[in-house]
C-alpha atoms as a PDB file:
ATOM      1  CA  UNK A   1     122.253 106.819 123.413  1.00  0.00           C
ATOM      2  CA  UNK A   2     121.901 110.322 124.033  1.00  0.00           C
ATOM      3  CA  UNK A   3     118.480 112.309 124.831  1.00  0.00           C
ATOM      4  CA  UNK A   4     117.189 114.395 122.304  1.00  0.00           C
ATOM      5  CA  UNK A   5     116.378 117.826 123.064  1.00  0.00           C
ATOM      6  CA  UNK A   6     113.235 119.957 121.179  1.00  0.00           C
ATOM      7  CA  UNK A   7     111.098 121.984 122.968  1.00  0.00           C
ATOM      8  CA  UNK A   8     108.216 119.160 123.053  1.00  0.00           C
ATOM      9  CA  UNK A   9     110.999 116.772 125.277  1.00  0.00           C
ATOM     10  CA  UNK A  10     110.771 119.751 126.976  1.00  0.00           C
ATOM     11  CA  UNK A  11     107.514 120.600 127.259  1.00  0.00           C
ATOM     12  CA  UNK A  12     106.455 117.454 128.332  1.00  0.00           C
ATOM     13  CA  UNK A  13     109.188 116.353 130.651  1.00  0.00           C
ATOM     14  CA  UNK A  14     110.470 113.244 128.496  1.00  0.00           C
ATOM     15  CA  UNK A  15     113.507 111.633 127.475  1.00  0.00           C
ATOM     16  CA  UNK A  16     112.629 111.036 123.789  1.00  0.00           C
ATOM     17  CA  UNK A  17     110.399 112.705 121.102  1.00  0.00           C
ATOM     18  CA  UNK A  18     108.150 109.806 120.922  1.00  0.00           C
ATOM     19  CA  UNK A  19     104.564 109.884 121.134  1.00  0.00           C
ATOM     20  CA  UNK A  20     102.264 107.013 121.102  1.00  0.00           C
ATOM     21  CA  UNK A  21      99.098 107.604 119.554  1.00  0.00           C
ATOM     22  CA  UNK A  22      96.108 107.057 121.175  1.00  0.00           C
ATOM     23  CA  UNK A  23      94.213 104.259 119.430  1.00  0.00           C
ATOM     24  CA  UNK A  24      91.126 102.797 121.027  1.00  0.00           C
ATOM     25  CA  UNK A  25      91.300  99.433 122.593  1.00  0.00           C
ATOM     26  CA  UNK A  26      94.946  99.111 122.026  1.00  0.00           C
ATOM     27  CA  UNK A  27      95.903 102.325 123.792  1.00  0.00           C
ATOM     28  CA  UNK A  28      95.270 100.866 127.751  1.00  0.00           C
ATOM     29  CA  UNK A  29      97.252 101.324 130.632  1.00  0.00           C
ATOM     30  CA  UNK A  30      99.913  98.631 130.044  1.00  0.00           C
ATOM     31  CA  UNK A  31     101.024  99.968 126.586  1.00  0.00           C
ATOM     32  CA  UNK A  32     100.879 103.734 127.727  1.00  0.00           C
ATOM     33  CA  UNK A  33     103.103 102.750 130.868  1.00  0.00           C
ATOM     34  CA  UNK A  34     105.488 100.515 129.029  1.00  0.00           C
ATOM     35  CA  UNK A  35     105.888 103.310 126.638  1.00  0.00           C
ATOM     36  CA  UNK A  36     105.935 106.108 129.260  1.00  0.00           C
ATOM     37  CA  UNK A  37     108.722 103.628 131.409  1.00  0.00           C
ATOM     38  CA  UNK A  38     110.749 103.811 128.363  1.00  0.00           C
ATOM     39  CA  UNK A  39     111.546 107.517 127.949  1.00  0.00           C
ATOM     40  CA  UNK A  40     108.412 108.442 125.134  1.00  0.00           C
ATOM     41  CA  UNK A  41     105.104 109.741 126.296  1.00  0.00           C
ATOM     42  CA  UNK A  42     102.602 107.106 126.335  1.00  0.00           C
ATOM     43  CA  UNK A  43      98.595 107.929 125.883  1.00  0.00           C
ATOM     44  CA  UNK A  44      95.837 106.519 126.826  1.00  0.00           C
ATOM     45  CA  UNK A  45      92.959 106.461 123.981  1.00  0.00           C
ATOM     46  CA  UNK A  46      89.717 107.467 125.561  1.00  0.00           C
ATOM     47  CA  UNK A  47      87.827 106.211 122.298  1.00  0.00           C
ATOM     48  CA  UNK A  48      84.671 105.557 123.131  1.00  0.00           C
ATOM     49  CA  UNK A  49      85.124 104.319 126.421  1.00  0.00           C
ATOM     50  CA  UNK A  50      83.017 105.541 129.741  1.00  0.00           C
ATOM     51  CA  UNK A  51      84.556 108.378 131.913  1.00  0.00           C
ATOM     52  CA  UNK A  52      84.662 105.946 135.001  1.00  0.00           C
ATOM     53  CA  UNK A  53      86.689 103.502 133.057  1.00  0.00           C
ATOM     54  CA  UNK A  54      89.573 106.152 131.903  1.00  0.00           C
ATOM     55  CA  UNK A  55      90.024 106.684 135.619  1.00  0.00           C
ATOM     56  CA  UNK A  56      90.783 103.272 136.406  1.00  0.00           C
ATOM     57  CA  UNK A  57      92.955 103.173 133.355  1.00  0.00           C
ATOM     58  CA  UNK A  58      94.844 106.434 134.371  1.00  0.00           C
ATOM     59  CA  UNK A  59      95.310 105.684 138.062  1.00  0.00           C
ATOM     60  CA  UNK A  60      97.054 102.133 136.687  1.00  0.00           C
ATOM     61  CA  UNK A  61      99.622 104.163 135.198  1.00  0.00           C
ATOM     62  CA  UNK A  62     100.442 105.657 137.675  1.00  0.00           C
ATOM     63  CA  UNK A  63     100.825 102.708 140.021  1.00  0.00           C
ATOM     64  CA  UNK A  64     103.159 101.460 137.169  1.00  0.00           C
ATOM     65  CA  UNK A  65     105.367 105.137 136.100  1.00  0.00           C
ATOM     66  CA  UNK A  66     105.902 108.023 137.491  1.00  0.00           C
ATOM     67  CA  UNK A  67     107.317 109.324 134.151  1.00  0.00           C
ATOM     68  CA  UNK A  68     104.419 111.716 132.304  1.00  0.00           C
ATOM     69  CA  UNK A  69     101.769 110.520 130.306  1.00  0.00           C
ATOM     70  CA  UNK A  70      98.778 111.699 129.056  1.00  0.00           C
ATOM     71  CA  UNK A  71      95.309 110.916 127.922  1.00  0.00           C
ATOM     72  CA  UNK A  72      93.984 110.966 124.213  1.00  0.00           C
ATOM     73  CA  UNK A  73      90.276 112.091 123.831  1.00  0.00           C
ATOM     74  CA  UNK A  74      88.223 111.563 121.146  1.00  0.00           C
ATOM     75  CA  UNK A  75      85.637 114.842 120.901  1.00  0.00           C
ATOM     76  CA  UNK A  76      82.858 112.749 119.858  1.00  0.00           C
ATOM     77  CA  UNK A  77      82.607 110.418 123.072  1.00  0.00           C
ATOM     78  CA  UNK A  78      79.435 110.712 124.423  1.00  0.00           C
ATOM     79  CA  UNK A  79      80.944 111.412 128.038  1.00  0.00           C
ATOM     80  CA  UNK A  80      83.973 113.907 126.328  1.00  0.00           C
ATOM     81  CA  UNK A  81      82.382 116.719 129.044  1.00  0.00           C
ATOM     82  CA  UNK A  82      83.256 114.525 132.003  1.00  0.00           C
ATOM     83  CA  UNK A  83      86.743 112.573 130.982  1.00  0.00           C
ATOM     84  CA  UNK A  84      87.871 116.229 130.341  1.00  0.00           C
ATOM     85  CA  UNK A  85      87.188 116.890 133.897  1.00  0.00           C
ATOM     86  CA  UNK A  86      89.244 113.283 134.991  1.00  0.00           C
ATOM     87  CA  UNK A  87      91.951 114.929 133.133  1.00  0.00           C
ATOM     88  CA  UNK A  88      92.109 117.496 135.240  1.00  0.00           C
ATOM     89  CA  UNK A  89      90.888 115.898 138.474  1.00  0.00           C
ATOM     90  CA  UNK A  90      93.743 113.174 138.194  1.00  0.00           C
ATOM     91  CA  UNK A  91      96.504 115.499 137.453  1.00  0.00           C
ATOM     92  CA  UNK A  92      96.919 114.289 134.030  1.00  0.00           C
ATOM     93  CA  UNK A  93      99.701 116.297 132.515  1.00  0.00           C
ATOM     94  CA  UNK A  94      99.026 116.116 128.884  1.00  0.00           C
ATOM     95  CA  UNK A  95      95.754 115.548 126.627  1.00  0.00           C
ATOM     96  CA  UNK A  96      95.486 115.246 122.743  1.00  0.00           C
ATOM     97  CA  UNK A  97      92.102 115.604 121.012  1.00  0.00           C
ATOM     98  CA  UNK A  98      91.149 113.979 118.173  1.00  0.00           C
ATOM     99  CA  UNK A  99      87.749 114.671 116.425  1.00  0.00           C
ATOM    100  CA  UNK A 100      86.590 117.918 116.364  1.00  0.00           C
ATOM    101  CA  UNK A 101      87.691 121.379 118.592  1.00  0.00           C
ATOM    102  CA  UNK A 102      88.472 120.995 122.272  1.00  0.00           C
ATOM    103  CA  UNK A 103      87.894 125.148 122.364  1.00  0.00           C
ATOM    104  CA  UNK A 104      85.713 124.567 125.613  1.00  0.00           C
ATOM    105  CA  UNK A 105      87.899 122.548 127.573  1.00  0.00           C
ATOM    106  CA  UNK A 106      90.454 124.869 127.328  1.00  0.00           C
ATOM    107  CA  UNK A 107      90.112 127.191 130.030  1.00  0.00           C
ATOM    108  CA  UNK A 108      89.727 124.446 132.525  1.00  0.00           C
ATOM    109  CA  UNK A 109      92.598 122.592 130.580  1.00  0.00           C
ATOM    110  CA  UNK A 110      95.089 125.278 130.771  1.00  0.00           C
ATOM    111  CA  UNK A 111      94.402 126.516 134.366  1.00  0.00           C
ATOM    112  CA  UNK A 112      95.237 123.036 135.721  1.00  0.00           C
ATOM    113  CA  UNK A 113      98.525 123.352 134.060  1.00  0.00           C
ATOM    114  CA  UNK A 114      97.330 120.620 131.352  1.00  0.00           C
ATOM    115  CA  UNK A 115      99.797 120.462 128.579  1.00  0.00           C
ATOM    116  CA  UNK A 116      96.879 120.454 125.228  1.00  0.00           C
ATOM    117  CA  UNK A 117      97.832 118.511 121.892  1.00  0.00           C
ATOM    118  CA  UNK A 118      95.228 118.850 119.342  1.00  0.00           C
ATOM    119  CA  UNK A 119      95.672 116.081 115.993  1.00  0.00           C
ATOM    120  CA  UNK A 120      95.107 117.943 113.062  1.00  0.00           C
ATOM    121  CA  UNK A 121      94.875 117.403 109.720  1.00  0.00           C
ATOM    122  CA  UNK A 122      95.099 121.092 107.623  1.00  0.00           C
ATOM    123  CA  UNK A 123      97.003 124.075 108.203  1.00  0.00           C
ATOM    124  CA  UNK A 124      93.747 126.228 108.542  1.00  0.00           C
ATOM    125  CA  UNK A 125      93.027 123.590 112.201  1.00  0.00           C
ATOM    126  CA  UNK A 126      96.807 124.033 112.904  1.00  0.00           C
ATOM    127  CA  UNK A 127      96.294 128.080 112.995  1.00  0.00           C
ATOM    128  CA  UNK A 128      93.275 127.575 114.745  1.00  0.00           C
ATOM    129  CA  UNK A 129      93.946 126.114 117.622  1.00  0.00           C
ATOM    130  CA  UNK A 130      97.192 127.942 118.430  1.00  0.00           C
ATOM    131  CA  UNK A 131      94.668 130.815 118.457  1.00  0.00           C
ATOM    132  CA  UNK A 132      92.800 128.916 120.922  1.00  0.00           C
ATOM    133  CA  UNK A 133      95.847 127.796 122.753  1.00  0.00           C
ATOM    134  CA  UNK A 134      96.957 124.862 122.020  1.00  0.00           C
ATOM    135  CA  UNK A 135     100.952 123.857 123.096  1.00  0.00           C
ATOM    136  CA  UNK A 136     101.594 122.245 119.622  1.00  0.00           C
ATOM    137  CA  UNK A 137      99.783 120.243 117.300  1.00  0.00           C
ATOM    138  CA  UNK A 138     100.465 116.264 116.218  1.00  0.00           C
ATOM    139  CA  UNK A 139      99.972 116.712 112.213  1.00  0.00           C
ATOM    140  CA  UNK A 140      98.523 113.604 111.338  1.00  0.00           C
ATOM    141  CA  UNK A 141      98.925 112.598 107.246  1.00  0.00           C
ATOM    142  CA  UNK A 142      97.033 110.077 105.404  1.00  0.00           C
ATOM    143  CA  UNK A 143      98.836 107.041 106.006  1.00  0.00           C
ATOM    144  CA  UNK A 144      98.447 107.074 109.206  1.00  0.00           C
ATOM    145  CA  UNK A 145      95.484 103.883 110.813  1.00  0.00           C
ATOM    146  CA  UNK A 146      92.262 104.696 111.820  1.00  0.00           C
ATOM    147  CA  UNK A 147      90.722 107.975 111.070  1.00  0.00           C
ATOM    148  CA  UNK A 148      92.422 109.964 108.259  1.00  0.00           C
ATOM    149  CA  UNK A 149      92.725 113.583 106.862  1.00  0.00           C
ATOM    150  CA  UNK A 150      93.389 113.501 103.076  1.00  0.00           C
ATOM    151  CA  UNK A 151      96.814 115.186 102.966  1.00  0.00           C
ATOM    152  CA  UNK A 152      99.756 113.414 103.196  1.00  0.00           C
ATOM    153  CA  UNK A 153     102.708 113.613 106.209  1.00  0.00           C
ATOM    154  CA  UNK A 154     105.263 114.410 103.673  1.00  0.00           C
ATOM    155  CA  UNK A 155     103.349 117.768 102.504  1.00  0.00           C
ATOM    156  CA  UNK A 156     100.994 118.207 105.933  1.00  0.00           C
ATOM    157  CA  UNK A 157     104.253 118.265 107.952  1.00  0.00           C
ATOM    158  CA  UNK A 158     106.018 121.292 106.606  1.00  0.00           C
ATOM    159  CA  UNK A 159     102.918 122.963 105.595  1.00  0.00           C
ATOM    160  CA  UNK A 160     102.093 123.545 109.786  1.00  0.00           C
ATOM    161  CA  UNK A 161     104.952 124.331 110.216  1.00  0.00           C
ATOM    162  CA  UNK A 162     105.694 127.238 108.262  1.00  0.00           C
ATOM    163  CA  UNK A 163     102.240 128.243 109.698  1.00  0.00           C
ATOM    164  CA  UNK A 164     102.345 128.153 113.296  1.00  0.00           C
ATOM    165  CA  UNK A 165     104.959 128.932 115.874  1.00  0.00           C
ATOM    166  CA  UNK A 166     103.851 126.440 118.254  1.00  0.00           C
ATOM    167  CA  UNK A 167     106.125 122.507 118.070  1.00  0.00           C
ATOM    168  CA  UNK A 168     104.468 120.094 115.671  1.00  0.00           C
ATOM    169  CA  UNK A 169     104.498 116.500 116.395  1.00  0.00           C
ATOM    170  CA  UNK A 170     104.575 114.266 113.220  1.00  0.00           C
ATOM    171  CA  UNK A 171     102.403 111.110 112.849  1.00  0.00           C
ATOM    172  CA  UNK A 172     101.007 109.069 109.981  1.00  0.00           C
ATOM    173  CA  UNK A 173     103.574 106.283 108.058  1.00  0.00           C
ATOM    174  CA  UNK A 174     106.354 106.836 110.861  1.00  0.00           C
ATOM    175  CA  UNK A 175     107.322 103.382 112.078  1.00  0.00           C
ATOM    176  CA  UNK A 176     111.461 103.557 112.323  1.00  0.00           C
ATOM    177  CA  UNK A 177     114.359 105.793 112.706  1.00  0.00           C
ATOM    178  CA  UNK A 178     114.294 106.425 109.143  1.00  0.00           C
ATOM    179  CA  UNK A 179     111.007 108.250 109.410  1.00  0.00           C
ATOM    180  CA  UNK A 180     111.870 109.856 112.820  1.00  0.00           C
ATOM    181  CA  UNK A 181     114.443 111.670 110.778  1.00  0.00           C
ATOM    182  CA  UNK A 182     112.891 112.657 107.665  1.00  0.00           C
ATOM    183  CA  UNK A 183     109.901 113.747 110.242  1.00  0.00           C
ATOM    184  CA  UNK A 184     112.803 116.274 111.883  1.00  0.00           C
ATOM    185  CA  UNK A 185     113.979 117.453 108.414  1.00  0.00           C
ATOM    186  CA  UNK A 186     110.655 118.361 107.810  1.00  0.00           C
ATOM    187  CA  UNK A 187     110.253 120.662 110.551  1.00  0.00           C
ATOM    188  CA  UNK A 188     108.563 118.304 112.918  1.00  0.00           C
ATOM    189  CA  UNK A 189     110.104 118.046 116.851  1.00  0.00           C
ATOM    190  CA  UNK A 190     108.622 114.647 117.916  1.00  0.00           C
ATOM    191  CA  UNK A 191     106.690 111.982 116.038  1.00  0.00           C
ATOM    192  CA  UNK A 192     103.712 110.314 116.765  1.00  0.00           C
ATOM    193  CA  UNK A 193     103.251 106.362 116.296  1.00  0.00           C
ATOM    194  CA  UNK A 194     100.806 104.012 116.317  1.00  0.00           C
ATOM    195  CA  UNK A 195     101.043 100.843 114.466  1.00  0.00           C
ATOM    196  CA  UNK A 196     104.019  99.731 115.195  1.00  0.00           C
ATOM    197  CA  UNK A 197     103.228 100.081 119.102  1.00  0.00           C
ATOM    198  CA  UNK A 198     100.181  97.937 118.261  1.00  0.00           C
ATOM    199  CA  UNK A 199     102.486  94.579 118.082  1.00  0.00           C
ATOM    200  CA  UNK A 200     104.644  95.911 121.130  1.00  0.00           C
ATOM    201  CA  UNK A 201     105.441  92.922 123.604  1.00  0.00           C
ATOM    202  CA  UNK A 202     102.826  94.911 126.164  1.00  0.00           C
ATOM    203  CA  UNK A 203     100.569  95.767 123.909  1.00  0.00           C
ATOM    204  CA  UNK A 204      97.300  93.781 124.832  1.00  0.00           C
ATOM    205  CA  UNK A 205      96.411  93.512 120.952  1.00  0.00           C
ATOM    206  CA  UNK A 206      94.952  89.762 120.172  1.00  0.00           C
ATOM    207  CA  UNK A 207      97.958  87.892 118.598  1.00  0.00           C
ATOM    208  CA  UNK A 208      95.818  87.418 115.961  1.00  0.00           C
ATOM    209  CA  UNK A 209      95.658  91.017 115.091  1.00  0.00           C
ATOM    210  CA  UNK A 210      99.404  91.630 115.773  1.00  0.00           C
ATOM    211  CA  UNK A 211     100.088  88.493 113.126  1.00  0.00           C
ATOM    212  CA  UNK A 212      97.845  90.133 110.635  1.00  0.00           C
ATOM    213  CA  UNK A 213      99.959  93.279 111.414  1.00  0.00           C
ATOM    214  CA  UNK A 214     103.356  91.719 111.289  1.00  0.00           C
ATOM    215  CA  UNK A 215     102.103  89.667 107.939  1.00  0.00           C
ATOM    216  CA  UNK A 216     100.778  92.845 106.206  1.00  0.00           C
ATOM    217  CA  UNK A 217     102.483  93.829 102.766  1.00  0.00           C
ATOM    218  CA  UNK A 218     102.923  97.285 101.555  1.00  0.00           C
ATOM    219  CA  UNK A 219      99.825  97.141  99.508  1.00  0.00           C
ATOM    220  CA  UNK A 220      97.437  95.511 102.208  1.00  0.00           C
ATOM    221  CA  UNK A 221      95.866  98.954 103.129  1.00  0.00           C
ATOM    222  CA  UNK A 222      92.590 100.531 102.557  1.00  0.00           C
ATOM    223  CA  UNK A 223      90.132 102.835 103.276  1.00  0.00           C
ATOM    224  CA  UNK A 224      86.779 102.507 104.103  1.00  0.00           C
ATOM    225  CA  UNK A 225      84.188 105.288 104.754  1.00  0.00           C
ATOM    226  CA  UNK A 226      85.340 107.900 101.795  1.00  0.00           C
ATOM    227  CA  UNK A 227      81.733 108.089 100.785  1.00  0.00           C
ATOM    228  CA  UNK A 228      80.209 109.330 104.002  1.00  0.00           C
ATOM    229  CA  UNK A 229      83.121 111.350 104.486  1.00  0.00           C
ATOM    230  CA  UNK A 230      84.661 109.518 107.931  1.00  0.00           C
ATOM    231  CA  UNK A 231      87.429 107.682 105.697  1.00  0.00           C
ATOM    232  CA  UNK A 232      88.978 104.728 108.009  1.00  0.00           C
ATOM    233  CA  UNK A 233      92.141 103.103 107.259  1.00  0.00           C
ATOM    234  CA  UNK A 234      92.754  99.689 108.160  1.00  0.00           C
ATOM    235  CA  UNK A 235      93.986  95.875 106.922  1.00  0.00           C
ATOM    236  CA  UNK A 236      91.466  94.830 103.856  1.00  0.00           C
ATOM    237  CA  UNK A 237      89.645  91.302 105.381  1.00  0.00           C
ATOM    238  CA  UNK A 238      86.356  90.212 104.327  1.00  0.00           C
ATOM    239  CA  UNK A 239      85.047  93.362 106.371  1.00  0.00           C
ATOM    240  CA  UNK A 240      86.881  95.783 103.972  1.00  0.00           C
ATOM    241  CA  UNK A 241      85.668  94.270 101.050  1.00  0.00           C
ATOM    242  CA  UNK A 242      81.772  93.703 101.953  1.00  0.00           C
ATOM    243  CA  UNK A 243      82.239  97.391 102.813  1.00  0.00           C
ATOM    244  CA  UNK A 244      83.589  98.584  99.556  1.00  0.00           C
ATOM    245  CA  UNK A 245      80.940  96.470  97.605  1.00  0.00           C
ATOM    246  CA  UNK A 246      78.381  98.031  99.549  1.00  0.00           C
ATOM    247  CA  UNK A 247      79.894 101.138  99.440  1.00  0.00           C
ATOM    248  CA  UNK A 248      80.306 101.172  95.613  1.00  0.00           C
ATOM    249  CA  UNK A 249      76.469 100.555  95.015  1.00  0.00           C
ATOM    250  CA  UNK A 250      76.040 103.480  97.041  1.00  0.00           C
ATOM    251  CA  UNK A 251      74.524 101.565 100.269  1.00  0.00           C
ATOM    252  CA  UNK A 252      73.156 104.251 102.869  1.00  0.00           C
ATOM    253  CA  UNK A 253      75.179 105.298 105.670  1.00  0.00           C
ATOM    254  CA  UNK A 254      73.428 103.206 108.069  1.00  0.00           C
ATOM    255  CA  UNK A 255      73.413 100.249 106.351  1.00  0.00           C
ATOM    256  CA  UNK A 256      77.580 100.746 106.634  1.00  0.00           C
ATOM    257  CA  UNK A 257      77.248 101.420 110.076  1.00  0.00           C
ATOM    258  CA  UNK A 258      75.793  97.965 111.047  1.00  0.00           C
ATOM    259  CA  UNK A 259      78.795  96.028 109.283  1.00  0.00           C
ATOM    260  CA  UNK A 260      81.589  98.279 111.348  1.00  0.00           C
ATOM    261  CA  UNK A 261      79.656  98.805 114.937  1.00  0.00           C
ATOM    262  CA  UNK A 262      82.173  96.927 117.198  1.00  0.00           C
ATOM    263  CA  UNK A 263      84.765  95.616 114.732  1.00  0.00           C
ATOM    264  CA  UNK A 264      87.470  97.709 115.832  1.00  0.00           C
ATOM    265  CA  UNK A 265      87.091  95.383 119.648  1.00  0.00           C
ATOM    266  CA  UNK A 266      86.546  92.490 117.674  1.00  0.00           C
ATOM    267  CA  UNK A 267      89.680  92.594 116.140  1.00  0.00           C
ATOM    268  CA  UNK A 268      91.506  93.932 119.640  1.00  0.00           C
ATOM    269  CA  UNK A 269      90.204  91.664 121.846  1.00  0.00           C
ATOM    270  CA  UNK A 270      88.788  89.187 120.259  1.00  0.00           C
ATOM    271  CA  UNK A 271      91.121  88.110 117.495  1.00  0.00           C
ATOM    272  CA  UNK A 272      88.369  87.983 114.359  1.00  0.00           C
ATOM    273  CA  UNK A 273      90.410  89.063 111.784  1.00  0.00           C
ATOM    274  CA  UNK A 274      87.606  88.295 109.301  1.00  0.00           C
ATOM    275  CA  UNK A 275      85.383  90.577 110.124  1.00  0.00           C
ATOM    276  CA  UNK A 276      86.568  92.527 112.537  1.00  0.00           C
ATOM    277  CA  UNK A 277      88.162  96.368 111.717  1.00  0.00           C
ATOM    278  CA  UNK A 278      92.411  96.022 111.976  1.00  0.00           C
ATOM    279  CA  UNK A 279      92.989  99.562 112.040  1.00  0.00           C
ATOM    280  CA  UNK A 280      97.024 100.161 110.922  1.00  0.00           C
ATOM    281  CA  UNK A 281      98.753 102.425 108.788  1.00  0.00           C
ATOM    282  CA  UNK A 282      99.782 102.290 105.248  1.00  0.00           C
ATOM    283  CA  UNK A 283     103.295 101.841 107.407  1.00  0.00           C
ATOM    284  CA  UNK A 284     102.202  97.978 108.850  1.00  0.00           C
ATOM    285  CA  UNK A 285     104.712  96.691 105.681  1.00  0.00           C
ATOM    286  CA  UNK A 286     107.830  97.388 108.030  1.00  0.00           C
ATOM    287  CA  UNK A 287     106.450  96.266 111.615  1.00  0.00           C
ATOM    288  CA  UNK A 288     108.152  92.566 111.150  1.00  0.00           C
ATOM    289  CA  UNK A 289     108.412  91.983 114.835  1.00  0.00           C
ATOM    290  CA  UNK A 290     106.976  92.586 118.221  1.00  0.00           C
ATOM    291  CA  UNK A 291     109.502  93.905 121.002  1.00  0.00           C
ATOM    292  CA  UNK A 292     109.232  95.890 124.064  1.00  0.00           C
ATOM    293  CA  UNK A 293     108.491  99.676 123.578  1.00  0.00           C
ATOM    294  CA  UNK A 294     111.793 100.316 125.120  1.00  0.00           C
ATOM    295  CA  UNK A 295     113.108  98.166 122.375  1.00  0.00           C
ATOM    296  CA  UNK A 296     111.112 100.047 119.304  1.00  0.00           C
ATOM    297  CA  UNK A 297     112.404 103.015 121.253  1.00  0.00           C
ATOM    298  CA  UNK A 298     115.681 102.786 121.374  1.00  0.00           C
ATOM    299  CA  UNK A 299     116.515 100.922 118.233  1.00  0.00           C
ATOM    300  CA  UNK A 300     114.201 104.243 116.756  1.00  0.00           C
ATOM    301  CA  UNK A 301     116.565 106.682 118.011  1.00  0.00           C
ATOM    302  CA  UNK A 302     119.578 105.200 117.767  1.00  0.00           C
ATOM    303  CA  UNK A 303     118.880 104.780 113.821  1.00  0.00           C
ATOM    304  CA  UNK A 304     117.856 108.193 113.447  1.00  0.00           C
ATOM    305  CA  UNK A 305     120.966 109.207 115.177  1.00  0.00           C
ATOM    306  CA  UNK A 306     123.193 108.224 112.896  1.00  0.00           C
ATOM    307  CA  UNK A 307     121.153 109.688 109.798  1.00  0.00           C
ATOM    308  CA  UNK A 308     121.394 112.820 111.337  1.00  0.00           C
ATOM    309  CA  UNK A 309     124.168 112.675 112.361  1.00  0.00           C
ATOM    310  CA  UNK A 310     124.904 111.848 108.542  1.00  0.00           C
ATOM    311  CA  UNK A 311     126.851 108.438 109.022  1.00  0.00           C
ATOM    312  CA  UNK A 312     124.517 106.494 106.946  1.00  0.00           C
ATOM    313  CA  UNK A 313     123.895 107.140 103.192  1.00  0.00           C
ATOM    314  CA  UNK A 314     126.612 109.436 102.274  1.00  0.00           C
ATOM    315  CA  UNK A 315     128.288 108.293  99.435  1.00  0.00           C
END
């Protein structure tokens, strides 16, 4: 299988345009290795986790690839100020933000020769921070888990870039090598996946959750949150529903709060797929089985291959 060259392989010093998002709790040091190992960049997702604890997590890498990898941080953790400083102080190479503007970690960033990979999800972010910096930008549609923007990857994609000069990196509904190439057609030089990573053989996702994952249909997806404006997308379980309900009699923020505040670990680690928040992307419909990341990787690549190569579908 031959490595594919764009100027993010490049950038980053990897084999294969692959990017593995950063979701919290899933994103740890065995996936982010396993991933790395393989040829694609793995990341670590800083969530909401304590500084101290990314440092273990990054040093594990480490001790398991010497390939690059980087670290995803979330704007809003409470200790943002000092994981952007382990970044630097353990010679991370690359860092994607998610939530908000990393504009004042970007001197400190960029000195230390830290490769910076803002998500984004509008063209008016995109321009933004390559004003500010940034060495591309992962544009992240709709149908992506988690989080969500309210554009989707198929008009996002092309949108940034005819913007911006800088490489964009795909994400949101990618999941094979069928959406690794329509990704490139639009414009895009990697991808960015999540959900189908969660149900990787070293992923350390509860079975339960990967199950769910593996089980989902194309119309098990919703969002939750669209009222307060922090729209989540994720598996509908009891959870989603109560929330809706609630949400539909216009319950206050906080009351909307208590029903998520540690679902997202419950599902992880726990397993409760009840009430717990099983974060995956409108995509889940086509993860039918869990394999190595090397696996995912290469069966990606070699399928998008031959549809760019234009073996497959010509009539």
């Amino acid at each position: 299988m031959h490595k594919m060259k764009t100027r993010i392989t490049q950038l980053l010093g990897i084999e294969y345009p692959i990017i593995q998002g950063g979701m919290a709790w899933v994103a740890e040091h065995n996936l982010a290795a396993a991933v790395s190992e393989a040829g694609g960049l793995g990341l670590i997702g800083a969530g909401g986790a304590p500084a101290e604890f990314i440092r273990e997590q990054i040093r594990k890498v480490k001790e398991t690839t010497s390939n690059p990898f980087g670290v995803n941080l979330m704007l809003m953790n409470p200790e943002a100020d000092a994981i952007a400083q382990i970044i630097v102080e353990e010679g991370v190479r690359v860092v994607t933000t998610g939530a908000g503007n990393p504009g004042k970690y970007m001197a400190m960033w960029k000195e230390a020769g830290v490769k910076v990979i803002p998500v984004i999800a509008s063209v008016a972010m995109a321009k933004m921070m390559e004003r500010g910096g940034a060495d591309a930008v992962v544009a992240e549609g709709m149908e992506s888990g988690g989080h969500i923007g309210s554009a989707t990857t198929m008009t996002l994609v092309p949108q940034v870039v005819d913007a911006v000069k800088i490489p964009v990196i795909a994400a949101g509904g990618i999941a094979d090598g069928r959406g690794f190439a329509a990704s490139m057609m639009l414009g895009a030089e990697a991808v960015q996946m999540g959900t189908r990573f969660v149900v990787a053989k070293e992923s350390i996702a509860h079975e339960n959750y990967k199950k769910k994952l593996i089980g989902a249909k194309d119309i098990d997806s919703e969002v939750t949150g669209m009222s307060h404006g922090h729209p989540v997308r994720q598996i509908r379980n009891n959870m989603t529903r109560e929330y809706v309900k609630l949400e539909r009699e216009g319950a206050p923020f906080e009351e909307l709060e208590k029903l998520t505040l540690g679902a997202l670990r419950k599902a992880v680690v726990e397993g409760d797929t009840v009430n717990g928040t099983l974060m995956a992307g409108q995509i889940a419909g086509l993860v039918k089985k869990e394999q190595t990341c090397r696996e995912m990787i290469e069966e990606i690549m070699a399928e998008a291959e031959k549809l760019l190569h234009g073996t497959v579908g010509v009539m």
